[in-house]
Protein backbone atom coordinates (compact mmCIF):
# COMPACT_ATOMS: atom_id res chain seq x y z
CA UNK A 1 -30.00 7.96 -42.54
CA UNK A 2 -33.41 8.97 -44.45
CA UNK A 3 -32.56 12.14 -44.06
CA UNK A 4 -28.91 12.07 -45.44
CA UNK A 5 -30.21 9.94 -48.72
CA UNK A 6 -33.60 12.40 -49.18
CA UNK A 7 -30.29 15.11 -49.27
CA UNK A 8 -27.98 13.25 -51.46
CA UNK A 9 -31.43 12.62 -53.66
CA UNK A 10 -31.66 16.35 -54.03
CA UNK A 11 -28.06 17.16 -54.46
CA UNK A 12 -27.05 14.28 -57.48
CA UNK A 13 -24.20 15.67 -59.30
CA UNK A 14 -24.73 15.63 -63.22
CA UNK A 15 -22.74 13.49 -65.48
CA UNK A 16 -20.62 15.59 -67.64
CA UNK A 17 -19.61 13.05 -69.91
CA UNK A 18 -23.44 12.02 -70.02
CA UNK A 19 -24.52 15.34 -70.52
CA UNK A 20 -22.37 16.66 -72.96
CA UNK A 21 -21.81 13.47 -74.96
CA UNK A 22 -24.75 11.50 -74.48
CA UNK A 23 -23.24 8.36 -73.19
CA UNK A 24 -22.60 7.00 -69.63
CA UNK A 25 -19.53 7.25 -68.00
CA UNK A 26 -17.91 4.32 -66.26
CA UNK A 27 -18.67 6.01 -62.70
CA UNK A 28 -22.44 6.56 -63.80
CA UNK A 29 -24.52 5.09 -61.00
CA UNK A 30 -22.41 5.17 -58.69
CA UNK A 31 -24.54 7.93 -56.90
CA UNK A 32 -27.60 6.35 -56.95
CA UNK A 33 -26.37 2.81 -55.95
CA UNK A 34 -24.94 5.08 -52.74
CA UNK A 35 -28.61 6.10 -51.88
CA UNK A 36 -29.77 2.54 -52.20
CA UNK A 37 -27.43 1.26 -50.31
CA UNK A 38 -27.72 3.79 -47.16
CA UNK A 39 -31.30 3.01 -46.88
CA UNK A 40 -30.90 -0.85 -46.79
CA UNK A 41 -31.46 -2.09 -50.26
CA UNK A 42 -28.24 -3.94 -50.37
CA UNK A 43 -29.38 -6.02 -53.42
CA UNK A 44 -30.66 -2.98 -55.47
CA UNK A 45 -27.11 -1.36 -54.61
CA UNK A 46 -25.10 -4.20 -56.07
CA UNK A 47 -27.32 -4.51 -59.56
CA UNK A 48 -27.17 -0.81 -60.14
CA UNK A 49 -23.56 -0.72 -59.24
CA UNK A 50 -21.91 -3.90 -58.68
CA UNK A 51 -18.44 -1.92 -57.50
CA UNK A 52 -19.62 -0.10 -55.22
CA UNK A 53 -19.84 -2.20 -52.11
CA UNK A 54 -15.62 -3.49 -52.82
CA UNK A 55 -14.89 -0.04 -53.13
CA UNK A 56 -15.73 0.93 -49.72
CA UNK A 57 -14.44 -1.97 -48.40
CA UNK A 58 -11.42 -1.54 -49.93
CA UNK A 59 -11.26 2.55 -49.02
CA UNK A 60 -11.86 0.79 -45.33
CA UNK A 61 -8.98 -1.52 -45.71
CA UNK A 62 -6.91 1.12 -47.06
CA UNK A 63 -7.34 3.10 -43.92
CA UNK A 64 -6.87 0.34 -41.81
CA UNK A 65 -3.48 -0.15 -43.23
CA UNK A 66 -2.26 2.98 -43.25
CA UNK A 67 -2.99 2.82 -39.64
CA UNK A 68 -1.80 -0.38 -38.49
CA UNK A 69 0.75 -0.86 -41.63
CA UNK A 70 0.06 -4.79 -42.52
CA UNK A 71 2.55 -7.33 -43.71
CA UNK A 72 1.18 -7.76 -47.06
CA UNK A 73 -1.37 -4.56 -47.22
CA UNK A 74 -0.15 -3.56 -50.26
CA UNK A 75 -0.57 -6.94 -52.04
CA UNK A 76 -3.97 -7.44 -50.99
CA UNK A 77 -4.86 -3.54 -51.85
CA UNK A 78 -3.26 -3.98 -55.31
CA UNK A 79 -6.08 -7.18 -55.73
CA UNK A 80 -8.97 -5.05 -54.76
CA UNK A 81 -7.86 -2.17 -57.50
CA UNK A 82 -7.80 -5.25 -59.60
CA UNK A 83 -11.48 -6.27 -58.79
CA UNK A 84 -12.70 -2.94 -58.47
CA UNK A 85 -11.65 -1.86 -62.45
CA UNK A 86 -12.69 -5.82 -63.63
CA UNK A 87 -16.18 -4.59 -61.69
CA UNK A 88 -16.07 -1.45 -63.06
CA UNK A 89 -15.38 -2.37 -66.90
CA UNK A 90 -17.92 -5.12 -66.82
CA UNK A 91 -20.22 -3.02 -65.74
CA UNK A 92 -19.94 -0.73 -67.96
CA UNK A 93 -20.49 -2.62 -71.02
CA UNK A 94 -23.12 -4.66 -69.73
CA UNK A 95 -24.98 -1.57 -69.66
CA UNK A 96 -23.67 -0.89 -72.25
């Protein structure tokens, strides 16, 4: 895994919003918080970028129900968009 995040480390993707504006973007950290959280710093993860760990959840429950096509999948996904975006926004102007 140190390998991966030393390549991910390497290869960030700029910000175009941050680079040709000057201000963050609401996916700005998002990177980064990846990195932390593939080499174990769960904690450092969730304060750089609280919705990150829902999100994959979420893709993982997602793909689970596409698969095995729950009763009420589509319910529960439509509450993780929902906490994802509150996440997201919150996020943003705390930085903010």
């Amino acid at each position: 895994m140190e390998k991966l995040a030393s390549y991910l480390e390497t290869h960030l993707f700029q910000c175009p919003t941050k680079r040709l504006i000057g201000i963050d973007c609401l996916g700005c950290g998002l990177q980064r918080s990846f990195i932390l959280l593939i080499r174990g710093n769960i904690t450092a993860s969730f304060l750089m970028y609280p919705a990150l760990i829902p999100m994959l959840i979420m893709l993982g429950y997602l793909t689970s129900h596409l698969i095995f096509k729950f009763k009420n999948g589509a319910k529960i996904l439509q509450y993780f968009y929902i906490l994802n975006i509150i996440l997201i926004i919150t996020n943003y102007f705390i930085k903010f």
